[in-house]
C-alpha atoms as a PDB file:
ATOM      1  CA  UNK A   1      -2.961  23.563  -4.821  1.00  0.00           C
ATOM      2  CA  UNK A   2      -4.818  26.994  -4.660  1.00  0.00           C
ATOM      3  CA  UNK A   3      -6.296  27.894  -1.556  1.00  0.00           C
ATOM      4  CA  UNK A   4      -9.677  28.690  -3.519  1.00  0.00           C
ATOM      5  CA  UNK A   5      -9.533  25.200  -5.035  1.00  0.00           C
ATOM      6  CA  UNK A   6     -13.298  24.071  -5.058  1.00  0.00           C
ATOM      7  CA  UNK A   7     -13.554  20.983  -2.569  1.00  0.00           C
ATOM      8  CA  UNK A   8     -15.064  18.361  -5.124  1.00  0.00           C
ATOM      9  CA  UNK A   9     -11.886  19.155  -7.392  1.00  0.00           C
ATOM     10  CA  UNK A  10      -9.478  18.554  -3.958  1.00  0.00           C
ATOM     11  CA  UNK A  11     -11.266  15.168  -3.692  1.00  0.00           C
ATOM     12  CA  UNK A  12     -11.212  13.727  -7.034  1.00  0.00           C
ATOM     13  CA  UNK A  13      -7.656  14.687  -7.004  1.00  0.00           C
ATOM     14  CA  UNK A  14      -6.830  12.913  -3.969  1.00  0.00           C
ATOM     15  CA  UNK A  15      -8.755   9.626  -5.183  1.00  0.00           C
ATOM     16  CA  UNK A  16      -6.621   9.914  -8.003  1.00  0.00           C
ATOM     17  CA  UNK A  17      -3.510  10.075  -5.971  1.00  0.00           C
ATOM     18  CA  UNK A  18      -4.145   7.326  -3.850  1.00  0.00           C
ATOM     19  CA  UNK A  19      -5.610   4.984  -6.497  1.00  0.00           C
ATOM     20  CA  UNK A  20      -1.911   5.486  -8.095  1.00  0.00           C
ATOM     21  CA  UNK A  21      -0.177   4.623  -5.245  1.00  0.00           C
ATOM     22  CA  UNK A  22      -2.363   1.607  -4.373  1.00  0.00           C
ATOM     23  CA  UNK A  23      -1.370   0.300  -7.696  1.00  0.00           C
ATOM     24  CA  UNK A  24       2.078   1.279  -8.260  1.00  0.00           C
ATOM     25  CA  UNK A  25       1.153   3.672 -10.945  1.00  0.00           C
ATOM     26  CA  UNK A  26       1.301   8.021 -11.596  1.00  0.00           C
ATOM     27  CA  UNK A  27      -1.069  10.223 -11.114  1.00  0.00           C
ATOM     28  CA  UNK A  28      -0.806  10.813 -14.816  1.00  0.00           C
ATOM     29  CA  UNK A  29      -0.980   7.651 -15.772  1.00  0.00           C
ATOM     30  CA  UNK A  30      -4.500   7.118 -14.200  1.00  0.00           C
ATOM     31  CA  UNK A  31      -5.968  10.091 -15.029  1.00  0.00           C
ATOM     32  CA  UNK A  32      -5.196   9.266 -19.210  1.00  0.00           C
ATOM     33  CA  UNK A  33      -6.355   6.021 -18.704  1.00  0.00           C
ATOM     34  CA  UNK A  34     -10.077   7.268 -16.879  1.00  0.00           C
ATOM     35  CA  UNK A  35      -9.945   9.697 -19.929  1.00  0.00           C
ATOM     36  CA  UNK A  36      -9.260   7.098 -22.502  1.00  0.00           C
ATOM     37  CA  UNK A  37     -12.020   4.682 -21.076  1.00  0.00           C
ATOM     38  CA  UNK A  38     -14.287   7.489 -20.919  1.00  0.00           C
ATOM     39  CA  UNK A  39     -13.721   8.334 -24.614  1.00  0.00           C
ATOM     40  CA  UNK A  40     -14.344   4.665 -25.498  1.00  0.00           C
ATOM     41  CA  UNK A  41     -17.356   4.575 -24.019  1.00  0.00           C
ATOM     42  CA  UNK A  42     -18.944   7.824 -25.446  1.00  0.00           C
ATOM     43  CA  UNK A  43     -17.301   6.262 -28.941  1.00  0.00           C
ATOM     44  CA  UNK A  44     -19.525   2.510 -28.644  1.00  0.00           C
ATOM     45  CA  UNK A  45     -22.486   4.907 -27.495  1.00  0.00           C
ATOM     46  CA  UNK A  46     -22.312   6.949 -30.606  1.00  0.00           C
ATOM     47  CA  UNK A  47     -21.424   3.590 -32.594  1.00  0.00           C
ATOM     48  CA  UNK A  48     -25.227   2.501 -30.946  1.00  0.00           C
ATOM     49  CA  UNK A  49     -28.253   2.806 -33.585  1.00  0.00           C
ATOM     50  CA  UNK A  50     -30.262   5.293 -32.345  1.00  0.00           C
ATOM     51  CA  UNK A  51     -34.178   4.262 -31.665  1.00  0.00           C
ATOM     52  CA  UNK A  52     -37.220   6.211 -32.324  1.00  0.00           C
ATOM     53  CA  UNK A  53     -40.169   6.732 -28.675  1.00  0.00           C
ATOM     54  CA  UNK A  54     -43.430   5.527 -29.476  1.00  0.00           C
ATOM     55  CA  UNK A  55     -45.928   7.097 -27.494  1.00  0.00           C
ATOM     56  CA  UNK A  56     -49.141   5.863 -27.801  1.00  0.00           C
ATOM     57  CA  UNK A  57     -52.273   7.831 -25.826  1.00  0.00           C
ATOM     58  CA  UNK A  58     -54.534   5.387 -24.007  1.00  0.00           C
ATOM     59  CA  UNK A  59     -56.886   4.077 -26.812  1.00  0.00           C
ATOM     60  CA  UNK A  60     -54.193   2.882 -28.425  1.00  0.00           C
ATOM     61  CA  UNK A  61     -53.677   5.908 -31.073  1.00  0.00           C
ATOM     62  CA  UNK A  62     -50.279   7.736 -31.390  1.00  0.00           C
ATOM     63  CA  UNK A  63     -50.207  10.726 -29.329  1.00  0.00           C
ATOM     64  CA  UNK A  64     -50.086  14.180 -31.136  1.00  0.00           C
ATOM     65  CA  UNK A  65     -47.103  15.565 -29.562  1.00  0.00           C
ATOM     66  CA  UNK A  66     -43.128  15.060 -30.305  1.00  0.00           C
ATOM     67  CA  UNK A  67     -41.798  14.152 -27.177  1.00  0.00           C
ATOM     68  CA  UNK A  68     -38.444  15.961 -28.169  1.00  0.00           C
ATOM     69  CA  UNK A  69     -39.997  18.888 -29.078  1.00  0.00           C
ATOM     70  CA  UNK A  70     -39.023  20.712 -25.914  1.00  0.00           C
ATOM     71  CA  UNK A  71     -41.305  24.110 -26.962  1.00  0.00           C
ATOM     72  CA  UNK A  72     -44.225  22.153 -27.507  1.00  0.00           C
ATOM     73  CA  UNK A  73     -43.631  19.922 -24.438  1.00  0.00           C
ATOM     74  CA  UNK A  74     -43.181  22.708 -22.206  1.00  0.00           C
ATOM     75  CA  UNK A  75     -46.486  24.483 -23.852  1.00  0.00           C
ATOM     76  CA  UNK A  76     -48.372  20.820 -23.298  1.00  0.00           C
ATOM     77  CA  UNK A  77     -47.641  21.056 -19.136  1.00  0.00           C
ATOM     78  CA  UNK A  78     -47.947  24.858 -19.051  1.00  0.00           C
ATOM     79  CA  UNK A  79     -51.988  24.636 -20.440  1.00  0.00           C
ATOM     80  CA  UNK A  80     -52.559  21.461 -18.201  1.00  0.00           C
ATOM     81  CA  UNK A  81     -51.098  23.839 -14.630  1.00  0.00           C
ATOM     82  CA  UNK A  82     -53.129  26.161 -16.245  1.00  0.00           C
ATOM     83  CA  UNK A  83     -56.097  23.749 -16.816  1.00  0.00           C
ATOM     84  CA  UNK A  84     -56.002  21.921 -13.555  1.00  0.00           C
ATOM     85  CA  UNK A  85     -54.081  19.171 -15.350  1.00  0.00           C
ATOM     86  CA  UNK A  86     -57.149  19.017 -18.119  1.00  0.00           C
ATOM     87  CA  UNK A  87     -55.454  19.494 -21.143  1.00  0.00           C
ATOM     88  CA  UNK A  88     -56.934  18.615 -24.859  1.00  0.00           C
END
């Protein structure tokens, strides 16, 4: 190890050392099998069927803005700072 090794990096290499030794396993081994269950799980989540927000205002109607339009949502909460939390 470097001596400018960040500390987080140190630690997670350590847990990794000792979890291998507490089960009679490398250092190699567990670190390909955290990688391969961490590939299986982003695989099932992009398996998943995605699902659409509904966002309804408080009458009941569907609100006017795409919440994942990150330009307009950031325009929506600059006019209401700007508004005093007012906005149309």
């Amino acid at each position: 190890m470097h001596a400018n090794d960040d500390p987080p990096r140190r630690h997670v290499f350590r847990a990794y050392k000792q979890r291998a030794a507490a089960r009679g396993t490398t250092f190699a081994q567990e670190v390909e099998n955290a990688l391969r269950s961490e590939l299986q799980t982003r695989d099932t989540a992009a398996d998943e069927e995605p699902f659409e927000v509904l966002v309804f205002d408080v009458d009941g109607s569907r609100a006017l803005v795409d919440i994942e339009d990150n330009r307009v949502l950031q325009e929506l909460m600059d006019s209401e700072e700007h508004s005093g939390g007012n906005a149309p």
